[in-house]
Structures are given as structure tokens and as C-alpha cells.
N, C-alpha and C. Protein backbone atom coordinates (compact mmCIF):
# COMPACT_ATOMS: atom_id res chain seq x y z
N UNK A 1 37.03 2.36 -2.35
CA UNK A 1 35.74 2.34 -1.67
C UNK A 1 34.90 3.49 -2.21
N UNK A 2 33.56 3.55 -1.97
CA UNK A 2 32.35 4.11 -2.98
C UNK A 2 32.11 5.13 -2.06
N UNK A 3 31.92 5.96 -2.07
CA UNK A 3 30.85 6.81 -0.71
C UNK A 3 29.77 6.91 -1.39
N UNK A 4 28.48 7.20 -0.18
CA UNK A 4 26.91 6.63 -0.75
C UNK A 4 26.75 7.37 -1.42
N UNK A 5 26.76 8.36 -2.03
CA UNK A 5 26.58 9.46 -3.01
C UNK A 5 27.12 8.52 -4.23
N UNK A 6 27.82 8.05 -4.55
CA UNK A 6 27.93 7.46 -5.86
C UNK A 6 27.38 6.11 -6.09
N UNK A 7 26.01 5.72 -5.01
CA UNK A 7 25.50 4.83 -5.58
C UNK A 7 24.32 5.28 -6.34
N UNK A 8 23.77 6.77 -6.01
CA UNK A 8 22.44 7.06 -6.51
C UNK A 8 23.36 7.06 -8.02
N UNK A 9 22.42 7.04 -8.80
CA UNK A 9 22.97 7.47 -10.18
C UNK A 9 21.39 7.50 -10.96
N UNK A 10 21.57 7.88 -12.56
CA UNK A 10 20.29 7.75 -12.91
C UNK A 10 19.57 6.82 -13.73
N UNK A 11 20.34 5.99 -13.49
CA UNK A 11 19.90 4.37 -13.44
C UNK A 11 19.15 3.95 -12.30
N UNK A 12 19.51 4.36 -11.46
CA UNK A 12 18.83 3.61 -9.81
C UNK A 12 17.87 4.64 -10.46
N UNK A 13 17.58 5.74 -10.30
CA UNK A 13 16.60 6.50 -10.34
C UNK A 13 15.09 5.63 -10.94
N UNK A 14 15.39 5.33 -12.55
CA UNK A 14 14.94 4.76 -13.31
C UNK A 14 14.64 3.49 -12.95
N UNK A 15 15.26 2.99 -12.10
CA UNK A 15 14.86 1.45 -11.49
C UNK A 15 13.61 1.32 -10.16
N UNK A 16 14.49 2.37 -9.53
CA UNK A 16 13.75 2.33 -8.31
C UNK A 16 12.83 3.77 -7.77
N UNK A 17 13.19 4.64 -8.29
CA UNK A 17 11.67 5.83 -8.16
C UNK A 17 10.91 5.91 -9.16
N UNK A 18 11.30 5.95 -10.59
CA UNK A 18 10.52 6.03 -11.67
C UNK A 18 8.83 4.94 -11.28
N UNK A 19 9.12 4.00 -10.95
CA UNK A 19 8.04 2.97 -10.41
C UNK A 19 7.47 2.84 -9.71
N UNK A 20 8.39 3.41 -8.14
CA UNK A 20 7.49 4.00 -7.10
C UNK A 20 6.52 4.61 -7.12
N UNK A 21 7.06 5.87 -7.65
CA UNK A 21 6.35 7.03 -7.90
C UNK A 21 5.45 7.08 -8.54
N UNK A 22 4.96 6.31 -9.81
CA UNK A 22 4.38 6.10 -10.57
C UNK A 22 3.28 5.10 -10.31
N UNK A 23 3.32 4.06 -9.55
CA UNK A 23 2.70 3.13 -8.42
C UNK A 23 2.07 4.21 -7.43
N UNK A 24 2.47 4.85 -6.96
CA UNK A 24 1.63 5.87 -5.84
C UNK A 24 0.62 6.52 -6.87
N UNK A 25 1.07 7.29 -7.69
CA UNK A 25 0.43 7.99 -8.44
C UNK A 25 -0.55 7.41 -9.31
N UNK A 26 -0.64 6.10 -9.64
CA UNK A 26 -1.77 5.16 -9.73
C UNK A 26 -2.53 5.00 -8.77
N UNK A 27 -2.15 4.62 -7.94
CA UNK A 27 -2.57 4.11 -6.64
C UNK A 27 -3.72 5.11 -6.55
N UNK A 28 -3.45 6.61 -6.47
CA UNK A 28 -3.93 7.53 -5.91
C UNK A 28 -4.72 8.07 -6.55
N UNK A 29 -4.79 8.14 -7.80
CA UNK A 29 -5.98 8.38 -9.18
C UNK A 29 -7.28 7.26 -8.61
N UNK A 30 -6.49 6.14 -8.84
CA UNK A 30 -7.61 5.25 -8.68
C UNK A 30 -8.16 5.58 -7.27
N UNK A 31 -7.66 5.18 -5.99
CA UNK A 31 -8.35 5.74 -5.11
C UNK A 31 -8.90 6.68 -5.33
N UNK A 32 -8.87 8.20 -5.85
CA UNK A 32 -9.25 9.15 -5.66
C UNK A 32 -10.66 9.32 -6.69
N UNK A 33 -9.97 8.42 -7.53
CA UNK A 33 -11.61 8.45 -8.46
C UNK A 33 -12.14 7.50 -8.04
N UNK A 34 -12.19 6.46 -6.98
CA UNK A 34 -13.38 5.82 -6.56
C UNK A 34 -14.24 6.66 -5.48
N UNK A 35 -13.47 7.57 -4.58
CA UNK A 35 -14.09 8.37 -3.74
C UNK A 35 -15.42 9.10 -4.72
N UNK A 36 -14.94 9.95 -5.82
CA UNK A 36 -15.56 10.55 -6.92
C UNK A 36 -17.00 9.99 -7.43
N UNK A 37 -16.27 8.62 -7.43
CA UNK A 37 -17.45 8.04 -8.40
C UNK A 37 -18.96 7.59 -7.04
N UNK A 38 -17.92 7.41 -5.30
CA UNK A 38 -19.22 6.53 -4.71
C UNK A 38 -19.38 7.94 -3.60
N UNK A 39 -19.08 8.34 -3.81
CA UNK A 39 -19.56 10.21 -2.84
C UNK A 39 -18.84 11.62 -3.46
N UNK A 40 -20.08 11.89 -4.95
CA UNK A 40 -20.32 12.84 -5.37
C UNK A 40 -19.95 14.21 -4.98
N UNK A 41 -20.97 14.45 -3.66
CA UNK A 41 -21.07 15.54 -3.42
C UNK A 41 -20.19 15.54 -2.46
N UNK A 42 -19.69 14.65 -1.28
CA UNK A 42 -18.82 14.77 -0.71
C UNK A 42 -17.29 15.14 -1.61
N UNK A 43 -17.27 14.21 -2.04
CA UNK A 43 -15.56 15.17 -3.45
C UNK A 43 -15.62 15.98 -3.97
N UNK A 44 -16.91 16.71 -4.59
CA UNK A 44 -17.16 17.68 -5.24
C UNK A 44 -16.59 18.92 -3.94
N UNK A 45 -17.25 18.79 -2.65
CA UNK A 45 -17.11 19.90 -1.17
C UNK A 45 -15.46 19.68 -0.88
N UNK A 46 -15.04 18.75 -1.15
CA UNK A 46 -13.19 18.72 -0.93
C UNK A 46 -12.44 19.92 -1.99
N UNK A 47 -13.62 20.27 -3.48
CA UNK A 47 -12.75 20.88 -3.91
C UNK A 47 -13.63 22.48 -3.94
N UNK A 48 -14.31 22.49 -3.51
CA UNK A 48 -15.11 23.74 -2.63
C UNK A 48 -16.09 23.91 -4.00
N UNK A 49 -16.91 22.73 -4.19
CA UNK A 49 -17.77 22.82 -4.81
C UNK A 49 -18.76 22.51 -4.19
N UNK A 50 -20.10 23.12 -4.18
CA UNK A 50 -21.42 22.78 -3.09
C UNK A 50 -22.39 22.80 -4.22
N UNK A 51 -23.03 22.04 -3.73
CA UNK A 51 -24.18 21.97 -4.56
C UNK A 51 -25.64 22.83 -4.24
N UNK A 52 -26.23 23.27 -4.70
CA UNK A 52 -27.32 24.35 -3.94
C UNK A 52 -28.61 23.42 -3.13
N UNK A 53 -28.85 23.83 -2.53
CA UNK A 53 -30.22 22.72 -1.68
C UNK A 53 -31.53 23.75 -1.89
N UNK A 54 -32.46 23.22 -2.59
CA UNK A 54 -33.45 23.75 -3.16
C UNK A 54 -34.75 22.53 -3.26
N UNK A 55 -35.47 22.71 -3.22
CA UNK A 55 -36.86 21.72 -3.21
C UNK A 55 -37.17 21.83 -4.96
N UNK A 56 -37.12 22.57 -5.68
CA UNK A 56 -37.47 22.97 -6.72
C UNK A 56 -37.14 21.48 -8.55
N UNK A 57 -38.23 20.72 -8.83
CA UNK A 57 -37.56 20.04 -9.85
C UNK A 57 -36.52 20.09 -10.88
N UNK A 58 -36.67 21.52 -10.79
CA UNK A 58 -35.51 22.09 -11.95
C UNK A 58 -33.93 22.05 -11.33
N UNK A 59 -34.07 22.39 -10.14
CA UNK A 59 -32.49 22.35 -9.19
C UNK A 59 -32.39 20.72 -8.86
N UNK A 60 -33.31 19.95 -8.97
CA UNK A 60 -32.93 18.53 -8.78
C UNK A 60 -32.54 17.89 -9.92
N UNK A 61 -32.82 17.82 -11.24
CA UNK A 61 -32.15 18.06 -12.19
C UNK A 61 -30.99 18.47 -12.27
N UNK A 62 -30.32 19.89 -12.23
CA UNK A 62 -29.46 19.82 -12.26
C UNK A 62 -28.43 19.64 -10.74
N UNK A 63 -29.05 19.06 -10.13
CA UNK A 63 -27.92 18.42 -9.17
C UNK A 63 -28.07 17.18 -9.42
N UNK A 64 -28.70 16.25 -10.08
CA UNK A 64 -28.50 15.21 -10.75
C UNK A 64 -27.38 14.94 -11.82
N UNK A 65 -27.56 15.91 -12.35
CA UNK A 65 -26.18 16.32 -13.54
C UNK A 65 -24.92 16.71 -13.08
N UNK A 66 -24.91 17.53 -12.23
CA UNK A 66 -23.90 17.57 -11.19
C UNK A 66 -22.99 16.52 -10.45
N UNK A 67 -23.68 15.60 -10.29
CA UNK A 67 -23.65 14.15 -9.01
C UNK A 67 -22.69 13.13 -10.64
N UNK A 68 -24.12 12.99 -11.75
CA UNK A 68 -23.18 12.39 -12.91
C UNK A 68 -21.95 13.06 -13.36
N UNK A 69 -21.45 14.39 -13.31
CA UNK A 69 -20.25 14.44 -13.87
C UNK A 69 -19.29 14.64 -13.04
N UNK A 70 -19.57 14.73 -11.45
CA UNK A 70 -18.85 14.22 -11.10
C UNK A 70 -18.20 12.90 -10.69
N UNK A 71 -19.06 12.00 -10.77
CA UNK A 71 -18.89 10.81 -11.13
C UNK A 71 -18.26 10.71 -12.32
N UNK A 72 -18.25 10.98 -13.51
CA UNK A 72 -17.60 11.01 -15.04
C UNK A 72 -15.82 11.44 -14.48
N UNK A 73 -16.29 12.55 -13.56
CA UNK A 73 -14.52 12.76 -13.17
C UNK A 73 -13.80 11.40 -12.59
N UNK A 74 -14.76 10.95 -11.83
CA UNK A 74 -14.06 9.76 -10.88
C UNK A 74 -13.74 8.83 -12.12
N UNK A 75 -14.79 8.57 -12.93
CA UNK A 75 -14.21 7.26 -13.67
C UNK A 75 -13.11 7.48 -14.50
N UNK A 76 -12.75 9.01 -14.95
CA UNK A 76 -11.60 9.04 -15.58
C UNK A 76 -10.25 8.81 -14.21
N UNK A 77 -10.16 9.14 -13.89
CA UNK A 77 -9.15 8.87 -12.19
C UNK A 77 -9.43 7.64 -11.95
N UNK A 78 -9.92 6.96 -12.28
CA UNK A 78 -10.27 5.40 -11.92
C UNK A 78 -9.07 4.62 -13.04
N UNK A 79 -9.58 5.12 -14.59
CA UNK A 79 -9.24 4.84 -15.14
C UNK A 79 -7.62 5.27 -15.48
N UNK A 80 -7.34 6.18 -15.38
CA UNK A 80 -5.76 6.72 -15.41
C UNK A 80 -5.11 6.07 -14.19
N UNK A 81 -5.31 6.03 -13.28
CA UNK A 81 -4.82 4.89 -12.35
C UNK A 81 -4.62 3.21 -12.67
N UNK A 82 -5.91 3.03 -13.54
CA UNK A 82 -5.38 1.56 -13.49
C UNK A 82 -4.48 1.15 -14.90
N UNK A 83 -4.56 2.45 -16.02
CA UNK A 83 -3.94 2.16 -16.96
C UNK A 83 -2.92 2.12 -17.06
N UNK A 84 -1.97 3.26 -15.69
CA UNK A 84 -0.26 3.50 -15.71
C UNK A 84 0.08 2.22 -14.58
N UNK A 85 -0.88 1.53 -13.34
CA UNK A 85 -0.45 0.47 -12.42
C UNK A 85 -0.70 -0.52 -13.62
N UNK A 86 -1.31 -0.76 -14.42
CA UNK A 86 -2.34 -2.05 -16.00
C UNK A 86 -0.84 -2.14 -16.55
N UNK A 87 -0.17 -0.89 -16.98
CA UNK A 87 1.14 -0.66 -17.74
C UNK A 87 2.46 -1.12 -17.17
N UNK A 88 2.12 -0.39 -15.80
CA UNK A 88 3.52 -1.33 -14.95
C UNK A 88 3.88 -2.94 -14.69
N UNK A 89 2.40 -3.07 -14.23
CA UNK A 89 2.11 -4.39 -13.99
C UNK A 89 2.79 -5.64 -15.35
N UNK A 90 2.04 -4.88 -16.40
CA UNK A 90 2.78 -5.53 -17.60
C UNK A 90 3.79 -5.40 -17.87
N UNK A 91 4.95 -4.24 -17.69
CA UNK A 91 6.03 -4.27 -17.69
C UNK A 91 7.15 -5.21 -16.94
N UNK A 92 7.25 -5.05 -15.49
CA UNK A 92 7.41 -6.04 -14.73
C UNK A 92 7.56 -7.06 -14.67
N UNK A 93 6.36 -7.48 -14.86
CA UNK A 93 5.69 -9.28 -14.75
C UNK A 93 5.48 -10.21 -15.01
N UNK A 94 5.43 -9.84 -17.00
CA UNK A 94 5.00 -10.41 -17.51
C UNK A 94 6.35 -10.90 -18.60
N UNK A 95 6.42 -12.04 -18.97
CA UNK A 95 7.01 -12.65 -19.44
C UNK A 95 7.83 -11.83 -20.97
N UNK A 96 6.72 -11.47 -21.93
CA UNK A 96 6.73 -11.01 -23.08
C UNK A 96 7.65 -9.68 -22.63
N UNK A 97 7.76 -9.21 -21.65
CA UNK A 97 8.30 -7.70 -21.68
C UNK A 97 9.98 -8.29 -21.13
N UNK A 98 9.97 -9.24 -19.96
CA UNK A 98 11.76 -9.63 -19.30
C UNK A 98 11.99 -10.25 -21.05
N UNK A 99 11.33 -11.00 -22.09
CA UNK A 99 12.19 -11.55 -23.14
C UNK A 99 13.04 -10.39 -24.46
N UNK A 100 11.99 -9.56 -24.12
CA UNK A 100 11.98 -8.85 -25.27
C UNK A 100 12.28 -7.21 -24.70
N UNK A 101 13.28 -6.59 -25.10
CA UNK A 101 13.99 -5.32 -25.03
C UNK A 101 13.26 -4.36 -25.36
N UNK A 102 12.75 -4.41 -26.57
CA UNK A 102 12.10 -3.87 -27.40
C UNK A 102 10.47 -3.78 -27.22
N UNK A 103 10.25 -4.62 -26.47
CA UNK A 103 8.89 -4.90 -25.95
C UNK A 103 8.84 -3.84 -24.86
N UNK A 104 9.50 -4.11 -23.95
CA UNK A 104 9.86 -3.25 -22.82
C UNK A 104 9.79 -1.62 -22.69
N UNK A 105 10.84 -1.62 -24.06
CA UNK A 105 11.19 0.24 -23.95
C UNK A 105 9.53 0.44 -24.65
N UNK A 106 8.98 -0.35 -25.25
CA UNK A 106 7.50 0.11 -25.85
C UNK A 106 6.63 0.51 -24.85
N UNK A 107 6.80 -0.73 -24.05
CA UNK A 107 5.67 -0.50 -22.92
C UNK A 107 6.24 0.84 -21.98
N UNK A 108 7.72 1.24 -21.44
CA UNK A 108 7.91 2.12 -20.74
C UNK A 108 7.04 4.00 -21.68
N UNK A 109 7.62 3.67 -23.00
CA UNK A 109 7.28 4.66 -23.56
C UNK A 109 5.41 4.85 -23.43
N UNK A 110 4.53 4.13 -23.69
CA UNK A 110 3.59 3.72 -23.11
C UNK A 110 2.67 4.59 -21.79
N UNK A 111 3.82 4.31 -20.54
CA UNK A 111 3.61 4.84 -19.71
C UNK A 111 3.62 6.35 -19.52
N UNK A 112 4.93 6.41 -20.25
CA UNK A 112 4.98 8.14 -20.23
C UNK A 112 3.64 8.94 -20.81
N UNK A 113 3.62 7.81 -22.21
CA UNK A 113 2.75 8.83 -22.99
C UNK A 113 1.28 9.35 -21.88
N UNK A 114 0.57 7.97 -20.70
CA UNK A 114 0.00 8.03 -20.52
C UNK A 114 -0.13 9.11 -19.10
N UNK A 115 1.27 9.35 -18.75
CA UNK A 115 1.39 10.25 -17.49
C UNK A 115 1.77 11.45 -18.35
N UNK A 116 1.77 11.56 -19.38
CA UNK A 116 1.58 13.01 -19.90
C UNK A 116 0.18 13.31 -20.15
N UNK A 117 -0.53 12.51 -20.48
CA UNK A 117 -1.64 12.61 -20.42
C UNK A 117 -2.58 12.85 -19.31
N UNK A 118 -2.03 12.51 -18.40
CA UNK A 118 -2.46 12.86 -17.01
C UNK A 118 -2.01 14.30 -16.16
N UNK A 119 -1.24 14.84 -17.12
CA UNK A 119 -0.72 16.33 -16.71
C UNK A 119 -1.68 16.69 -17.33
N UNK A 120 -1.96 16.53 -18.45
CA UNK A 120 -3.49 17.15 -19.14
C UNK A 120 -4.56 17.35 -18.59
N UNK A 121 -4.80 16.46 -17.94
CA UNK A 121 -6.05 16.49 -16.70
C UNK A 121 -6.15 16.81 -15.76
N UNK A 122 -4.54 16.97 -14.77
CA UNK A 122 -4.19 17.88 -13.88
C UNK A 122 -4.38 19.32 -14.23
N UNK A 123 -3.54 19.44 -14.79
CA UNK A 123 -3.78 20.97 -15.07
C UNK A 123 -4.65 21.64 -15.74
N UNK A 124 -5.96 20.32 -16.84
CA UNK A 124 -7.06 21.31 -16.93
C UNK A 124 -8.12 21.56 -15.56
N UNK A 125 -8.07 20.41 -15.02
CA UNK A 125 -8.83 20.37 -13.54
C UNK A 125 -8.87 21.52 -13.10
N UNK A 126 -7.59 22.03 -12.75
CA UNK A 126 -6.98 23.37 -12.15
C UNK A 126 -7.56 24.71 -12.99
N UNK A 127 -7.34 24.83 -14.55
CA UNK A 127 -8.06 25.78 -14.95
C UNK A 127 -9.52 25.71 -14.67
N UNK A 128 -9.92 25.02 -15.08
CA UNK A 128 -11.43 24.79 -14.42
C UNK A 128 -11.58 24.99 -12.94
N UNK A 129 -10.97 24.89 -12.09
CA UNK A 129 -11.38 25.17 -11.06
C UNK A 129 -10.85 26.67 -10.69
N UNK A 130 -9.74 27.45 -11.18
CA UNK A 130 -9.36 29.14 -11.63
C UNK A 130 -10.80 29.92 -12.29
N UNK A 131 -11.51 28.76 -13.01
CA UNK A 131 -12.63 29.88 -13.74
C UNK A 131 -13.64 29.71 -13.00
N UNK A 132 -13.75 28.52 -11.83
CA UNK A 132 -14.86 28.62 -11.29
C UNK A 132 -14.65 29.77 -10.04
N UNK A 133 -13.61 29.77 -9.32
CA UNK A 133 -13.30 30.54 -8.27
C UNK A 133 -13.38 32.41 -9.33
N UNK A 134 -13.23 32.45 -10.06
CA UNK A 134 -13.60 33.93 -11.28
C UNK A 134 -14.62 34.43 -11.01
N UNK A 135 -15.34 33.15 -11.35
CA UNK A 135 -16.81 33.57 -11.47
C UNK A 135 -17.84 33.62 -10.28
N UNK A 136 -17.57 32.40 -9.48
CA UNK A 136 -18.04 33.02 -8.34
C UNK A 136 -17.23 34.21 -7.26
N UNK A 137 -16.46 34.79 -7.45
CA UNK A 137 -16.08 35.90 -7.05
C UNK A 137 -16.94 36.92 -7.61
N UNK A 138 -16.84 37.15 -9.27
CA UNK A 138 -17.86 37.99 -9.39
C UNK A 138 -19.47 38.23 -9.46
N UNK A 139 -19.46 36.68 -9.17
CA UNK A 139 -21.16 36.51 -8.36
C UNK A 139 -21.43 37.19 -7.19
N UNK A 140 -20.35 36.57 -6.19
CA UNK A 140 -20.29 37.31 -5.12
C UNK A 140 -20.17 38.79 -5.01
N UNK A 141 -19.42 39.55 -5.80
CA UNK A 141 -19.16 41.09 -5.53
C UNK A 141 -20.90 41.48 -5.70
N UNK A 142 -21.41 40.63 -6.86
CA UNK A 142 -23.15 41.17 -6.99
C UNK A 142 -23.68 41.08 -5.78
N UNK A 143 -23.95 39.67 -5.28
CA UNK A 143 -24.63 39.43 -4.37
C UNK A 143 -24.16 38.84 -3.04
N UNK A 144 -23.22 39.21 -1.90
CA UNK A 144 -22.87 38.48 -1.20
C UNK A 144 -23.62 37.42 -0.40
N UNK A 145 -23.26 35.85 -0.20
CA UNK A 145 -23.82 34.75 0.58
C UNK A 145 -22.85 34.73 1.82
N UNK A 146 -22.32 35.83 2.03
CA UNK A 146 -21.92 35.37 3.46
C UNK A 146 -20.38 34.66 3.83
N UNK A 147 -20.04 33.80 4.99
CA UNK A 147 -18.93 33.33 5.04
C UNK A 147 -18.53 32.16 4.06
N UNK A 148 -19.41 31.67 3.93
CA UNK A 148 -19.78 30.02 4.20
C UNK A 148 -18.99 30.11 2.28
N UNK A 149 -19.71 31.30 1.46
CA UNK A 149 -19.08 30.92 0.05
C UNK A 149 -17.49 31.83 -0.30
N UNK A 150 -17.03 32.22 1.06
CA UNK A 150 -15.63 32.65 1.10
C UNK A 150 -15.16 31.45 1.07
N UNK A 151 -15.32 30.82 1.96
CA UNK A 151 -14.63 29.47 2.52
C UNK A 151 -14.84 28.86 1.44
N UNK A 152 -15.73 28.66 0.72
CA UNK A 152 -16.13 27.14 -0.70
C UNK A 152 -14.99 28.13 -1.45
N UNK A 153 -15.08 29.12 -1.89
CA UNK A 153 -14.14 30.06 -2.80
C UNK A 153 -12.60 29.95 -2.61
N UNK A 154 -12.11 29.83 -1.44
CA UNK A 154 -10.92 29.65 -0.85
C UNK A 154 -10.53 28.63 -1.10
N UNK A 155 -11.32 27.44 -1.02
CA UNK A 155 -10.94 26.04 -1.08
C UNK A 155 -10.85 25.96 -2.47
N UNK A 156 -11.95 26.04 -3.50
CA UNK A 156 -11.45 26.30 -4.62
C UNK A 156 -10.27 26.33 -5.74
N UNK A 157 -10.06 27.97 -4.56
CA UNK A 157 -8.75 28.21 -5.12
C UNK A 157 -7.90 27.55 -4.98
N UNK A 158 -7.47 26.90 -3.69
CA UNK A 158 -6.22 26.08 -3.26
C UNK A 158 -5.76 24.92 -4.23
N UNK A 159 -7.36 24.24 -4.61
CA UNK A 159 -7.69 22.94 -5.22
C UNK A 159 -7.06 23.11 -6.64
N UNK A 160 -7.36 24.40 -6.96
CA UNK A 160 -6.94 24.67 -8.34
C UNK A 160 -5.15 25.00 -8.75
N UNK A 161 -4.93 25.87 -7.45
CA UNK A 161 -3.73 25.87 -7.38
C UNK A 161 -2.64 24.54 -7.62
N UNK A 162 -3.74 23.77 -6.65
CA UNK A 162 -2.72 22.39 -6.06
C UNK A 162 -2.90 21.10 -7.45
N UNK A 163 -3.69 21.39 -8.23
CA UNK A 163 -3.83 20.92 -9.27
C UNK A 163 -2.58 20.99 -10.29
N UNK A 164 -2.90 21.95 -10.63
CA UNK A 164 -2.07 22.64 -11.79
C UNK A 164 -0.82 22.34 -11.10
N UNK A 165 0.02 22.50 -9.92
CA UNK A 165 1.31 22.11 -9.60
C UNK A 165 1.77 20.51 -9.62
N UNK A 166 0.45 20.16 -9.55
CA UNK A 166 0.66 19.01 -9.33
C UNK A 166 0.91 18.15 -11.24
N UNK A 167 0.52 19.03 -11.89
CA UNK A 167 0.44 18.34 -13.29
C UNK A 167 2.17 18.86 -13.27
N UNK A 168 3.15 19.36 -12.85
CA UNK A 168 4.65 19.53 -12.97
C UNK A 168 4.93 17.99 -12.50
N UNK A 169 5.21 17.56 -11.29
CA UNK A 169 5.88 16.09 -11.36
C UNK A 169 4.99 14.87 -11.84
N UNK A 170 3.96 15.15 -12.45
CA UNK A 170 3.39 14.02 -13.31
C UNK A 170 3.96 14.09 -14.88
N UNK A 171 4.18 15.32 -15.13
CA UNK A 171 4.64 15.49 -16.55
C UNK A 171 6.30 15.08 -16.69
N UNK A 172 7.04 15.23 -15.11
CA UNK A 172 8.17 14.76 -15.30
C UNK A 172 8.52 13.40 -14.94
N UNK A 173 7.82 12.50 -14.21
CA UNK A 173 7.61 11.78 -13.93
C UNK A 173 7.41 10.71 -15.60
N UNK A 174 6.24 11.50 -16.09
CA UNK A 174 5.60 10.42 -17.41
C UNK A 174 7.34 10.95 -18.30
N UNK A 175 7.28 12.14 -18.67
CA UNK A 175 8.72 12.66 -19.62
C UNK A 175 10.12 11.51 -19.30
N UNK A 176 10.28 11.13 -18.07
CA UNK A 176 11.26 10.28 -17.45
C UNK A 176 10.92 8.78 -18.12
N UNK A 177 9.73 8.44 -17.89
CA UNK A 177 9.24 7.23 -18.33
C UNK A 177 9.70 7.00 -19.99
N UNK A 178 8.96 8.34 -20.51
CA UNK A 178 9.21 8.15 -22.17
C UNK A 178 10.69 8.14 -22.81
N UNK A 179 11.66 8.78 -21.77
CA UNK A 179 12.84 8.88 -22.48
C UNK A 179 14.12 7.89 -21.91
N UNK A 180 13.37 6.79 -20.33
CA UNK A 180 14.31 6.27 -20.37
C UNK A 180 14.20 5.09 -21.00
């Protein structure tokens, strides 16, 4: 008789979390870059980015530019979501991948490449959001605004933090993909 400990192995792993996990983590790009793409400034304030409120044409401008790239963020998260669920989906489902072995380990490799690629974007997110929390710190030591850009600064940071950690189980996650 087996005890349940010797059913995990890292085969099940590869069968049954590698896909999960990787299904959420689609799932959640894409959701997260549709938020991006249809409320700007609201996703932009999740990661303690504010936009300045000014009457002035020149500040509407660039909060126009602002609004588009963060939108540009969403469509990449749109898109990395549907390319690793686009990848699974084909793996799975589709006929050409259950006939062919070789088809298969292509498409798994595939996936990895593309969740390594997505650590790329995790963790530049995160530097980018380390140099923005920099710099407005030393904006702030010039000129203080009060509570309100502790709090955007704080959040910031977290965002950036939680970024960059987060590009660790995407990179092992995609690394798992490519090598099983």
C-alpha cells in the first residue's frame, strides 16, 4: 500500500499545477490588463500613481499621454495572458499536439519561453516603479505635498516590491514549462 506522499511526484506536478498555475496566471494578466486598458487612472492609483489635476493645456496633454501608456501597459497584460491561456489551450485540445510528441514538447517549450518573458515585465514593472518611488522621495525632501504623497509613495513602493517578487514564481513556473 502507497501512503499519500508517494502519490505527489514530479510528474503530477507537471500534469496538474504546471497548468493550473499557469491558467491563473493568464487568467490574471488578462484580467489585469483589461482593468489597465478600460480605467487608466484608476490602475495607474492601485500602483500609487496619481495623476496631477490642473486646468492648464499643457498638463492635459500630458495626462493624455499618461492615460495612453497606461493603457499600452494593459494591452501588453492583455496580451501575455492570452498568449500563455492561446498556448495552453493549443496544447491540450487540439488534435495536432495529443498526435504528435514532438509537437507537444514544442508547444510546452513555447510556453516557458513566454512566462520567462513575463518575468521580464514583472520585474521591469518593479524597477520602474523603485525609480519612481526615488524620485519622488527626492522631490519630496525639496518640496513637501503633505500626507496624501506619503501614502501614493508607500503604495508605490509595495507595488514595486510585489512586482519584482512576483517575477520569481513566473520565472519558475515558465523554467518548469521549458524543461519539462
Amino acid at each position: 500500500m502507497s501512503s499519500p506522499t508517494s502519490s505527489l511526484s514530479l510528474s503530477s506536478l507537471q500534469t496538474v499545477a504546471l497548468p493550473t498555475i499557469t491558467a491563473l496566471f493568464g487568467a490574471l494578466a488578462f484580467l489585469g490588463g483589461t482593468y489597465h486598458f478600460t480605467s487608466p487612472i484608476d490602475s495607474a492609483k492601485m500602483f500609487g500613481l496619481t495623476y496631477p489635476t490642473t486646468s492648464s493645456s499643457t498638463d492635459k496633454k500630458t495626462q493624455a499621454w499618461q492615460k495612453a501608456y497606461v493603457k499600452v501597459h494593459g494591452i501588453r497584460n492583455m496580451a501575455s495572458g492570452i498568449s500563455s491561456m492561446g498556448l495552453m489551450g493549443f496544447l491540450y485540445l487540439s488534435k495536432f499536439c495529443r498526435d504528435s510528441p514532438v509537437a507537444a514538447q514544442a508547444v510546452r517549450k513555447c510556453i516557458g519561453i513566454c512566462l520567462v518573458a513575463g518575468t521580464v515585465a514583472a520585474v521591469g514593472d518593479g524597477y520602474i516603479l523603485s525609480r519612481f518611488v526615488r524620485e519622488a522621495r527626492d522631490e519630496k525632501a525639496e518640496d513637501d505635498d503633505g500626507a496624501g504623497k506619503d501614502k501614493s509613495i508607500a503604495l508605490a513602493e509595495e507595488k514595486s516590491k510585489g512586482h519584482m517578487m512576483m517575477g520569481l514564481p513566473i520565472l519558475a513556473i515558465g523554467l518548469g514549462w521549458f524543461f519539462s
